[in-house]
Protein backbone atom coordinates (compact mmCIF):
# COMPACT_ATOMS: atom_id res chain seq x y z
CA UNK A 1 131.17 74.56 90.11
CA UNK A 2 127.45 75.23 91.31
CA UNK A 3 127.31 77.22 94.12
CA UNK A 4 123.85 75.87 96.05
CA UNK A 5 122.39 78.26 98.37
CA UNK A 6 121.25 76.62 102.39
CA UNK A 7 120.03 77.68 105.37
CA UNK A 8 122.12 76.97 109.02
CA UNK A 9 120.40 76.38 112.02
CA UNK A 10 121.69 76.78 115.18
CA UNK A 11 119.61 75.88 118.95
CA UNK A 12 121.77 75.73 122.25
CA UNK A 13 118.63 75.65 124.45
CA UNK A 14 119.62 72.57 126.12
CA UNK A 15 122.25 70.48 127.20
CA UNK A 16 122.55 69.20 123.71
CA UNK A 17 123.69 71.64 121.13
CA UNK A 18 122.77 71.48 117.40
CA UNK A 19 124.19 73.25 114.35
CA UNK A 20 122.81 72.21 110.85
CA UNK A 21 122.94 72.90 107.40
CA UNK A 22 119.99 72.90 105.15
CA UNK A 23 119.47 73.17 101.28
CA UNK A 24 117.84 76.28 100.63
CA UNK A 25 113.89 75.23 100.82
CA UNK A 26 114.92 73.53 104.63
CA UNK A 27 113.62 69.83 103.45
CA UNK A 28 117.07 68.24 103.25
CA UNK A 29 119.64 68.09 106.02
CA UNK A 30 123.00 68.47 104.37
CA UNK A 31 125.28 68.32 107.45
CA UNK A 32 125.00 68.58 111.09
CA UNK A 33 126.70 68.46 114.42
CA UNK A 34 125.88 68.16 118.19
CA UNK A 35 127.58 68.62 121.26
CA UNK A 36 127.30 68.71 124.99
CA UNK A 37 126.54 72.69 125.42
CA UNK A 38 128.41 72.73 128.85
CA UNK A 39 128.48 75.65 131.55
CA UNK A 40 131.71 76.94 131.72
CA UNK A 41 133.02 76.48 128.04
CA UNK A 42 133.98 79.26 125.67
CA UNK A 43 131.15 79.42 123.61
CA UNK A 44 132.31 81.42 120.74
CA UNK A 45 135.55 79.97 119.63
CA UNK A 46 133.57 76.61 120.19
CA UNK A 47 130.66 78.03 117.92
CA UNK A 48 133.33 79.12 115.51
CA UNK A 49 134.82 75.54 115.43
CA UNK A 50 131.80 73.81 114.74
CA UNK A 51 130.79 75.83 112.27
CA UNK A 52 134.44 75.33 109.93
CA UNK A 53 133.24 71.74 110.86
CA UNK A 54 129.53 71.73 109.44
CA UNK A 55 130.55 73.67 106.20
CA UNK A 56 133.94 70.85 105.74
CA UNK A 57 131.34 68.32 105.90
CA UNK A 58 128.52 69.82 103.35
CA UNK A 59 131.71 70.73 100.95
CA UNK A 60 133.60 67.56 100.89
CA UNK A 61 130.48 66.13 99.12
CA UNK A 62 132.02 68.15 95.65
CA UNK A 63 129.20 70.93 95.85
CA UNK A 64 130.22 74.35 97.20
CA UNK A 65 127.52 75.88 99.42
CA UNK A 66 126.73 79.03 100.58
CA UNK A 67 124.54 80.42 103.37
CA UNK A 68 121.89 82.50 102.29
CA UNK A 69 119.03 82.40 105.21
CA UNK A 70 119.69 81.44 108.79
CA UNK A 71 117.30 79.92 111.87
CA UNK A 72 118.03 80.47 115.49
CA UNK A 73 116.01 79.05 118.19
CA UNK A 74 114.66 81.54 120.79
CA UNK A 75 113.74 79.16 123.32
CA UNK A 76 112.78 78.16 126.14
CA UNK A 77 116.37 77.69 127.17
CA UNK A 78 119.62 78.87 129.63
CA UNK A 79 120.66 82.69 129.12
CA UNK A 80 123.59 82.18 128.31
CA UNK A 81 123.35 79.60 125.36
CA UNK A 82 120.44 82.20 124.01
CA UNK A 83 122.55 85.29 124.19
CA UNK A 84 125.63 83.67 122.78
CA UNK A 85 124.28 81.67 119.74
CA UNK A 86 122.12 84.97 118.79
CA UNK A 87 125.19 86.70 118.67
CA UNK A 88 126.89 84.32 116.57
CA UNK A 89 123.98 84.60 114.28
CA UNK A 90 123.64 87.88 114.34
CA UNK A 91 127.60 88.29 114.32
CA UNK A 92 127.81 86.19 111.14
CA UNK A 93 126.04 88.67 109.03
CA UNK A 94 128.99 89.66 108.07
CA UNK A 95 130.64 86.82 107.28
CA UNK A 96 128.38 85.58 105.03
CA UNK A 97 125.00 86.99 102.62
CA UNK A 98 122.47 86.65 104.42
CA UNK A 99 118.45 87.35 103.57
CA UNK A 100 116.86 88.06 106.69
């Protein structure tokens, strides 16, 4: 199996939050997911979640892909959505090989 390298993207600077998964040159959306990024909701287990989700979706197509680059959005946005899905990011290092 061909292991095909992408880039996720992550913005929660509004009330609409977006995580998506790129092939590795960012021109073709492989999988992505939105939500209502609501006040008062556990952020990380919900980032966590939707993430399982996003990489579910890109595999089921028979390819196996692996995050090599990320892209957060710094802004404008709330604090809160900022701080958390920068830490998720930055968090996720580990997880997976990054090339910053």
């Amino acid at each position: 199996m061909t292991i095909n390298n992408t880039v996720i993207s992550l913005s929660m600077t509004s009330s609409q939050a977006l995580m998506a998964l790129f092939d590795e040159k960012a021109e073709k959306c492989l999988a992505s997911v939105a939500w209502d990024n609501l006040d008062g909701v556990e952020l990380a287990p919900l980032l966590d979640e939707k993430y399982k989700e996003i990489l579910s979706s890109a595999n089921s197509s028979g390819f196996k892909y692996e995050i090599t680059k990320v892209f957060g959005v710094e802004g404008p946005g709330s604090f809160t959505g900022l701080r958390i899905s920068s830490a998720f990011l930055k968090a996720s290092q580990q997880r997976f090989r990054f090339l910053w």
